[in-house]
Protein backbone atom coordinates (compact mmCIF):
# COMPACT_ATOMS: atom_id res chain seq x y z
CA UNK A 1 -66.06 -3.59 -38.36
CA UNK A 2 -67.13 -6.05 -35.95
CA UNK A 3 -64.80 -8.87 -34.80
CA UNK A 4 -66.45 -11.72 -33.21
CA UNK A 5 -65.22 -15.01 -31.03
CA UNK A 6 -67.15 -17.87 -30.02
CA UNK A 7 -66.12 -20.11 -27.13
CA UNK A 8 -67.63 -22.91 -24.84
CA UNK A 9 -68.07 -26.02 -27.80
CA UNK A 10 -67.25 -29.36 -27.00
CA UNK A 11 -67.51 -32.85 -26.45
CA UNK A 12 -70.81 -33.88 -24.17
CA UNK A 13 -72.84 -36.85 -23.97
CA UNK A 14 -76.58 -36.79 -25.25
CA UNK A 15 -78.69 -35.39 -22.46
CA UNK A 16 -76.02 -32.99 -21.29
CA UNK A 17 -75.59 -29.07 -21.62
CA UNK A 18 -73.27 -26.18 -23.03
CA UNK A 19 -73.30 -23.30 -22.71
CA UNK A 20 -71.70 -20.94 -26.25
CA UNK A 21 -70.46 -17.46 -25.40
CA UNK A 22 -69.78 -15.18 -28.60
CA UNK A 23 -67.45 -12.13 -27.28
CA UNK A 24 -67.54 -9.01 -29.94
CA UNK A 25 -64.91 -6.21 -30.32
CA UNK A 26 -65.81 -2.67 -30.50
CA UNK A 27 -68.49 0.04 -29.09
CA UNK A 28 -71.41 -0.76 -30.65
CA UNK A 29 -72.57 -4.01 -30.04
CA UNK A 30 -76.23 -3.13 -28.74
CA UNK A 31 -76.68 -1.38 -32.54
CA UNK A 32 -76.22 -5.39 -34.06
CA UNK A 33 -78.92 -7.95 -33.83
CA UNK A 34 -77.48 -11.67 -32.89
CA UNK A 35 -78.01 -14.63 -34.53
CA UNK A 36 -76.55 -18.03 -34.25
CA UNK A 37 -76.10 -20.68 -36.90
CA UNK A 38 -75.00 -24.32 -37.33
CA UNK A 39 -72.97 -26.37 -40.16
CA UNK A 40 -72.87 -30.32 -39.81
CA UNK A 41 -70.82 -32.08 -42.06
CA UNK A 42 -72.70 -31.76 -45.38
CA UNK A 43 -75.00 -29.81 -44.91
CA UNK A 44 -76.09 -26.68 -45.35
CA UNK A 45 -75.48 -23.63 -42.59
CA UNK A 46 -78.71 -23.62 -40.55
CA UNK A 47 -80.68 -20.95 -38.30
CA UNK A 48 -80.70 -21.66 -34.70
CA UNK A 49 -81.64 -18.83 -33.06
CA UNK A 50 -81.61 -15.10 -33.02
CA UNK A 51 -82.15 -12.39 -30.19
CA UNK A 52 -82.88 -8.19 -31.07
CA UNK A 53 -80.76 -5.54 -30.57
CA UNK A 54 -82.09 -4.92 -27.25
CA UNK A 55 -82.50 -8.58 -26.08
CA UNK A 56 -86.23 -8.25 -26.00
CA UNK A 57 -87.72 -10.24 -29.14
CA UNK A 58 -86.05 -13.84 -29.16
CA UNK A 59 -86.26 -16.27 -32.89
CA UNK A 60 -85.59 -20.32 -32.44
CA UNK A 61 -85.75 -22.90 -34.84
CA UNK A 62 -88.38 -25.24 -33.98
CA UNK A 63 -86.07 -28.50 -33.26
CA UNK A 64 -84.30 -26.34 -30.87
CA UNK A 65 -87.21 -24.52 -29.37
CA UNK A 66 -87.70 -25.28 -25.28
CA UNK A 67 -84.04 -26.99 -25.83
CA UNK A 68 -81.59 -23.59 -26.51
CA UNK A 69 -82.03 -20.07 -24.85
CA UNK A 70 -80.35 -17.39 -26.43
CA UNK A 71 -79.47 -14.20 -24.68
CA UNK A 72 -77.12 -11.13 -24.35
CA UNK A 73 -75.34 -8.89 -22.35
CA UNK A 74 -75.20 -5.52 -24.09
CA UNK A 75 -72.58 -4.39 -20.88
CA UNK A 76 -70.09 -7.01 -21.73
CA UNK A 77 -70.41 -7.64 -25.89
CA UNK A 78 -71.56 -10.95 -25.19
CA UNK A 79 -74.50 -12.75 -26.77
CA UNK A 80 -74.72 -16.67 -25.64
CA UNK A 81 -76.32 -19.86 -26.39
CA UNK A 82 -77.70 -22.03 -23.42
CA UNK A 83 -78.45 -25.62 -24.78
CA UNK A 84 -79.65 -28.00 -22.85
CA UNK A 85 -81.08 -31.59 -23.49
CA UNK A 86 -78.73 -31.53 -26.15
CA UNK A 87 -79.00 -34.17 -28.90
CA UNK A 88 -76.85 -36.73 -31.29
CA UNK A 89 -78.37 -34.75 -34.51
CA UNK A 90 -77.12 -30.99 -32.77
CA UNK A 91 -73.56 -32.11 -33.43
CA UNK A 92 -72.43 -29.19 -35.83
CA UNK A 93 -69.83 -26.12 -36.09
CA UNK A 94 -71.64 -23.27 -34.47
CA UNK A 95 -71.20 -19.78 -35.52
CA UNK A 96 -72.41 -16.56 -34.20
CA UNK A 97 -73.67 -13.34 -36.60
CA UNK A 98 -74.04 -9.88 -36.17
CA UNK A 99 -76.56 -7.89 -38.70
CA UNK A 100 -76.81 -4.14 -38.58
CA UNK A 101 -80.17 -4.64 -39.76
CA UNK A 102 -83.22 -5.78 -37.86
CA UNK A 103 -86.56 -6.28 -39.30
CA UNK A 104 -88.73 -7.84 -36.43
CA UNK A 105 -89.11 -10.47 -38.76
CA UNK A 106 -88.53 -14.50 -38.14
CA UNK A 107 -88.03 -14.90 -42.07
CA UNK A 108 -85.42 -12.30 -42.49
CA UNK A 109 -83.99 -12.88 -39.24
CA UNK A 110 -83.41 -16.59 -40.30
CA UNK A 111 -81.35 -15.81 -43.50
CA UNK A 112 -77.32 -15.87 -43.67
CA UNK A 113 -77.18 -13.11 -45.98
CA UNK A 114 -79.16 -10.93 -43.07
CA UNK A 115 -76.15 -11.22 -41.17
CA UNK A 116 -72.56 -8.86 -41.65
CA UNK A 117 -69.73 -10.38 -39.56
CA UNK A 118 -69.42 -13.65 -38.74
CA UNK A 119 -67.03 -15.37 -36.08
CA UNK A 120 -64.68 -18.64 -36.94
CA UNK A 121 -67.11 -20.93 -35.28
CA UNK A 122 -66.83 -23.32 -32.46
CA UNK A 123 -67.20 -27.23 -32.83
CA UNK A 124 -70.26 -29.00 -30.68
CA UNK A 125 -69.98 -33.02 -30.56
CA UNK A 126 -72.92 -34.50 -28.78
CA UNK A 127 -72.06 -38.74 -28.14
CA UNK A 128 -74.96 -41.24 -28.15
C-alpha cells in the first residue's frame, strides 16, 4: 500500500510558476513509476507527465512539453512537477500516481488504469 500527498497548488497569474511536490509513505518508492495527471472542470482526467522508476526515462504531454519538468528524489519519496510559463487552459486538480508496473512505453505510461494509488489531488488556478 502506497499512500500519497500532493502539495504546492495554487493561485498564480499566467506567466508565473509552481512548483507540485507528491510525498509517498512507505519503503519502496524507487520500485513505483510516477505519473502525474490533471482534471478541469468537465473534463476528462488527463496525462501530464510521467518519470521511470529510476528517474531516467521522462513522458510529457505535448501542450506541456518545454513548459513542466518532472522529476524525483528516490532518497526522500518525493516525485515533483516544475511548471513554468504556466497557462489560463492548465487550470485543473492535479493528481499524482504510482504504478508498480513500467513498460518503457509512452502509450501505457499515459493510461489511468496503468497507475495503482493515487493521491487526493491538489488544485492549480492560473488568472489571465
Amino acid at each position: 500500500q502506497v499512500q500519497l500527498v500532493e502539495s504546492g497548488g495554487g493561485l498564480v497569474q499566467a506567466g508565473g510558476s509552481l512548483r507540485l511536490s507528491c510525498a509517498a509513505s512507505g519503503r519502496t518508492f524507487s520500485s513505483y513509476a510516477m505519473g502525474w495527471f490533471r482534471q478541469a472542470p468537465g473534463k476528462e482526467r488527463e496525462f501530464v507527465a510521467a518519470i521511470s522508476k529510476s528517474g531516467g526515462v521522462l513522458y510529457y504531454t505535448n501542450s506541456v512539453k518545454g513548459r513542466f519538468t518532472i522529476s524525483r528524489d528516490n532518497a526522500k519519496n518525493t516525485v515533483y512537477l516544475q511548471m513554468n510559463s504556466l497557462k489560463p487552459e492548465d487550470t485543473a486538480v492535479y493528481y499524482c500516481a504510482a504504478g508498480r508496473d513500467y513498460s518503457g512505453n509512452y502509450d501505457y505510461q499515459v493510461r489511468p488504469r496503468s497507475y495503482d494509488y493515487w493521491g487526493q489531488g491538489t488544485q492549480v488556478t492560473v488568472s489571465s
